[in-house]
Protein backbone atom coordinates (compact mmCIF):
# COMPACT_ATOMS: atom_id res chain seq x y z
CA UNK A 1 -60.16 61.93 43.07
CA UNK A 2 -61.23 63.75 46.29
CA UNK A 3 -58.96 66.45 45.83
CA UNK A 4 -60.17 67.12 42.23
CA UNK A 5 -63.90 67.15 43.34
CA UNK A 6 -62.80 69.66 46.10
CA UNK A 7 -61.00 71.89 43.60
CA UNK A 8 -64.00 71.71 41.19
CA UNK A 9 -66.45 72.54 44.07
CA UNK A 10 -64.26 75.13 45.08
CA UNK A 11 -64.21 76.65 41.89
CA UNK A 12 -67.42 76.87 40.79
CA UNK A 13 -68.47 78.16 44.25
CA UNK A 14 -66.33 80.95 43.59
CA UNK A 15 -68.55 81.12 40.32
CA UNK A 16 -71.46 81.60 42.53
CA UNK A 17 -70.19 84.97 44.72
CA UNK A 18 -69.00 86.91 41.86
CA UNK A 19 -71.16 90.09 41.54
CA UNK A 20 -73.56 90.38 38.56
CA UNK A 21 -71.69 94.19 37.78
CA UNK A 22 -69.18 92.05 36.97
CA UNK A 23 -70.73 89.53 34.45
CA UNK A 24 -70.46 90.67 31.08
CA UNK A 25 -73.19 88.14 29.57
CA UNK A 26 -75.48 86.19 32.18
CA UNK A 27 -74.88 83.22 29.93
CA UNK A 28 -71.59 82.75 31.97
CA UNK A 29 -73.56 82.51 35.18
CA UNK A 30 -76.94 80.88 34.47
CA UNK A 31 -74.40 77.96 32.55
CA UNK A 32 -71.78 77.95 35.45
CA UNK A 33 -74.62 77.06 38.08
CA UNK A 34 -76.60 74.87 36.31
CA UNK A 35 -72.74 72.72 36.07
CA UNK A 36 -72.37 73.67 39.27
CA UNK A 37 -75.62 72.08 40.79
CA UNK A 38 -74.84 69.29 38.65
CA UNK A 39 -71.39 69.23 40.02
CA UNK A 40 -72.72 69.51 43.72
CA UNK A 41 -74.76 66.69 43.08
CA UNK A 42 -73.57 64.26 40.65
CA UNK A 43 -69.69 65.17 40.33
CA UNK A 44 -67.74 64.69 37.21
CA UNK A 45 -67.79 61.44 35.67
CA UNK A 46 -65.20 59.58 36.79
CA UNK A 47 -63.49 58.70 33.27
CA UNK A 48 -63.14 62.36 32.38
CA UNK A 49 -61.82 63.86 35.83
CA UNK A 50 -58.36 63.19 35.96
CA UNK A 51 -57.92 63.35 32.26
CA UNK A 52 -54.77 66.10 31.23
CA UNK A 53 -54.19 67.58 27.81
CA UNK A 54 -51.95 65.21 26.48
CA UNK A 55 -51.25 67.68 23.51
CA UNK A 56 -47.76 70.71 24.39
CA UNK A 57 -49.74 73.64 22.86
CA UNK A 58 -48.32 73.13 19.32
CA UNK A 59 -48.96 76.38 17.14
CA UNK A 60 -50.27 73.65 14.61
CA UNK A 61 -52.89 71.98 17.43
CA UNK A 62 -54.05 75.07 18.50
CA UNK A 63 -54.49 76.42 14.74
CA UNK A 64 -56.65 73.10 14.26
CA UNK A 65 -58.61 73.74 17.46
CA UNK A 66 -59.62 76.83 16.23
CA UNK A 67 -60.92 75.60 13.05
CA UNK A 68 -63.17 72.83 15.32
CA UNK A 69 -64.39 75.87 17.53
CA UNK A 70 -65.41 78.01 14.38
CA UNK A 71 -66.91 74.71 12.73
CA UNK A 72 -68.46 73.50 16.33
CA UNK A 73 -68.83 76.26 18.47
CA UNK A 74 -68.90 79.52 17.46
CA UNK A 75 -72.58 79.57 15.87
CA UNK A 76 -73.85 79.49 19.98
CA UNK A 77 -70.73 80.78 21.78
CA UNK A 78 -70.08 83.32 19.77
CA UNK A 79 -66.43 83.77 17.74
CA UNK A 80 -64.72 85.08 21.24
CA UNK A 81 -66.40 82.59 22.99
CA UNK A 82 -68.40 85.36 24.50
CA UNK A 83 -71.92 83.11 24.31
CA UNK A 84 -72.87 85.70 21.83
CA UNK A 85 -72.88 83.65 18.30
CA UNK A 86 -76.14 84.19 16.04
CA UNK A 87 -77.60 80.70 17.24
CA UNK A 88 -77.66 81.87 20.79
CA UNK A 89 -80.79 83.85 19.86
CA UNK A 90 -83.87 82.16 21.96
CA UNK A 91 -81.48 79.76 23.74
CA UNK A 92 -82.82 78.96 27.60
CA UNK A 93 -80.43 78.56 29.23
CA UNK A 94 -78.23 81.02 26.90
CA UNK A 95 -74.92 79.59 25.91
CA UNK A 96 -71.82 80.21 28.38
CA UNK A 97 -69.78 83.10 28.19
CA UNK A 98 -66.32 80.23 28.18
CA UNK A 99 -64.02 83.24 27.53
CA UNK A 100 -64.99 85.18 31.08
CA UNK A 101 -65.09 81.57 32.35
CA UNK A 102 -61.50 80.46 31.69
CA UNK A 103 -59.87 83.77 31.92
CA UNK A 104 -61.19 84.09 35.63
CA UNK A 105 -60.56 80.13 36.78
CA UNK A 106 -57.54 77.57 36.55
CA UNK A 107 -60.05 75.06 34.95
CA UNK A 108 -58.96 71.37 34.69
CA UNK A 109 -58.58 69.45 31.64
CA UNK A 110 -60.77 66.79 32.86
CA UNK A 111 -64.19 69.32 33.22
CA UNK A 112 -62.92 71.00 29.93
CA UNK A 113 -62.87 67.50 28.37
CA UNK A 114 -66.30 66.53 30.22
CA UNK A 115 -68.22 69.18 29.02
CA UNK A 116 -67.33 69.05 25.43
CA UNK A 117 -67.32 65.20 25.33
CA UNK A 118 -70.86 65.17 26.76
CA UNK A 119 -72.15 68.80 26.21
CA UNK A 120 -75.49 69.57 27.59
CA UNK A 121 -76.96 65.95 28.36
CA UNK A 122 -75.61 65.40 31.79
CA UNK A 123 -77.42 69.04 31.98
CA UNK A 124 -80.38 68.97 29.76
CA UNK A 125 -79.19 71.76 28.16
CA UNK A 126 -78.93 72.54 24.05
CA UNK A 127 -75.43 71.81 23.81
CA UNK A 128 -74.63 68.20 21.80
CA UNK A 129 -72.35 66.24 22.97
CA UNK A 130 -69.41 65.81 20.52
CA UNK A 131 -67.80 62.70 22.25
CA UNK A 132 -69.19 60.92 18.77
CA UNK A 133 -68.89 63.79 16.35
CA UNK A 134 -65.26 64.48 17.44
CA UNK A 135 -62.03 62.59 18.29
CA UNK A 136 -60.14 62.43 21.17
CA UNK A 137 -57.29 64.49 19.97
CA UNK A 138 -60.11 66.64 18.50
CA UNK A 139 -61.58 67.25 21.78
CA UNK A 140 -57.98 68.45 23.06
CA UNK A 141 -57.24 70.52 20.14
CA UNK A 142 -60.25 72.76 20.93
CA UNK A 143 -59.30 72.63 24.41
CA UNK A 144 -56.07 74.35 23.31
CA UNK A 145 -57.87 76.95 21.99
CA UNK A 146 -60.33 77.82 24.33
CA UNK A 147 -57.41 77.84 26.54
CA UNK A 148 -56.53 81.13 24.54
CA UNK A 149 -59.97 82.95 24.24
C-alpha cells in the first residue's frame, strides 16, 4: 500500500513541474493539483487503491466504454477527453484535460477507478460520482477507453 501511495505521489508531483508551454488546456493542471493536494493529504481510499482492471481490453468492452464516456463524460470532458465538451463552459475548476493526463503518466487502475467511482466529492469539485449511477464492470469498461484517448 506504501509503494502505491509513493508511485501516486510521485506521479502527480511530476504533474506539478511540467511547464505551462506545454499544457494544452489548464483544465489538466488546475484538476491534477487539486487531486494532487488531496492525494498529499488524504491518499486514495483504501478500497479503490490496489484495485486492477479485471477486464483483457476486449474490442467489445472497450466499444461499450465508449458508449458510457459519450453518455457520461463527454458533455464536460469533451469527445477526446480534451476537458473541452460544451458543459465545460463556466466550470471552476474546468474539467481535466484526461487525454494529456493518461498519455503523459502510467496511471493505476485503482486512481482511475477512484476518481470515476467518487468523481468530484472527495474534491468538491462538479464532477458526480458514478459509483451509484454505474456498475462495477461499467466503471472498468470506461476505464478501457480512456485508456485509448
Amino acid at each position: 500500500m506504501k509503494k502505491a501511495a509513493s508511485r501516486m505521489v510521485l506521479l502527480l508531483t511530476a504533474l506539478w513541474w511540467l511547464p505551462v508551454s506545454a499544457q494544452p488546456l489548464q483544465g489538466a493542471m488546475n484538476m491534477s493539483m487539486i487531486r494532487h493536494h488531496h492525494v498529499m493529504q488524504h491518499g486514495i481510499d483504501p478500497q479503490y487503491e490496489s484495485r486492477v482492471n479485471p477486464l483483457a481490453g476486449a474490442p467489445q468492452d472497450v466499444a461499450a466504454g465508449g458508449k458510457l464516456y459519450a453518455a457520461h463524460c463527454s458533455a464536460c470532458h469533451g469527445a477526446t477527453g480534451l476537458g473541452d465538451g460544451p458543459a465545460a463552459a463556466g466550470l471552476d475548476p474546468p474539467p481535466a484535460n484526461i487525454a494529456m493526463f493518461l498519455k503523459m503518466h502510467r496511471v493505476p487502475d485503482g486512481y482511475l477507478y477512484w476518481t470515476l467511482a467518487e468523481g468530484g466529492v472527495p474534491l468538491q469539485t462538479a464532477m458526480p460520482p458514478f459509483k451509484e449511477t454505474l456498475t462495477e464492470e461499467q466503471i472498468w469498461r470506461t476505464i478501457l477507453f480512456l485508456r485509448g484517448l
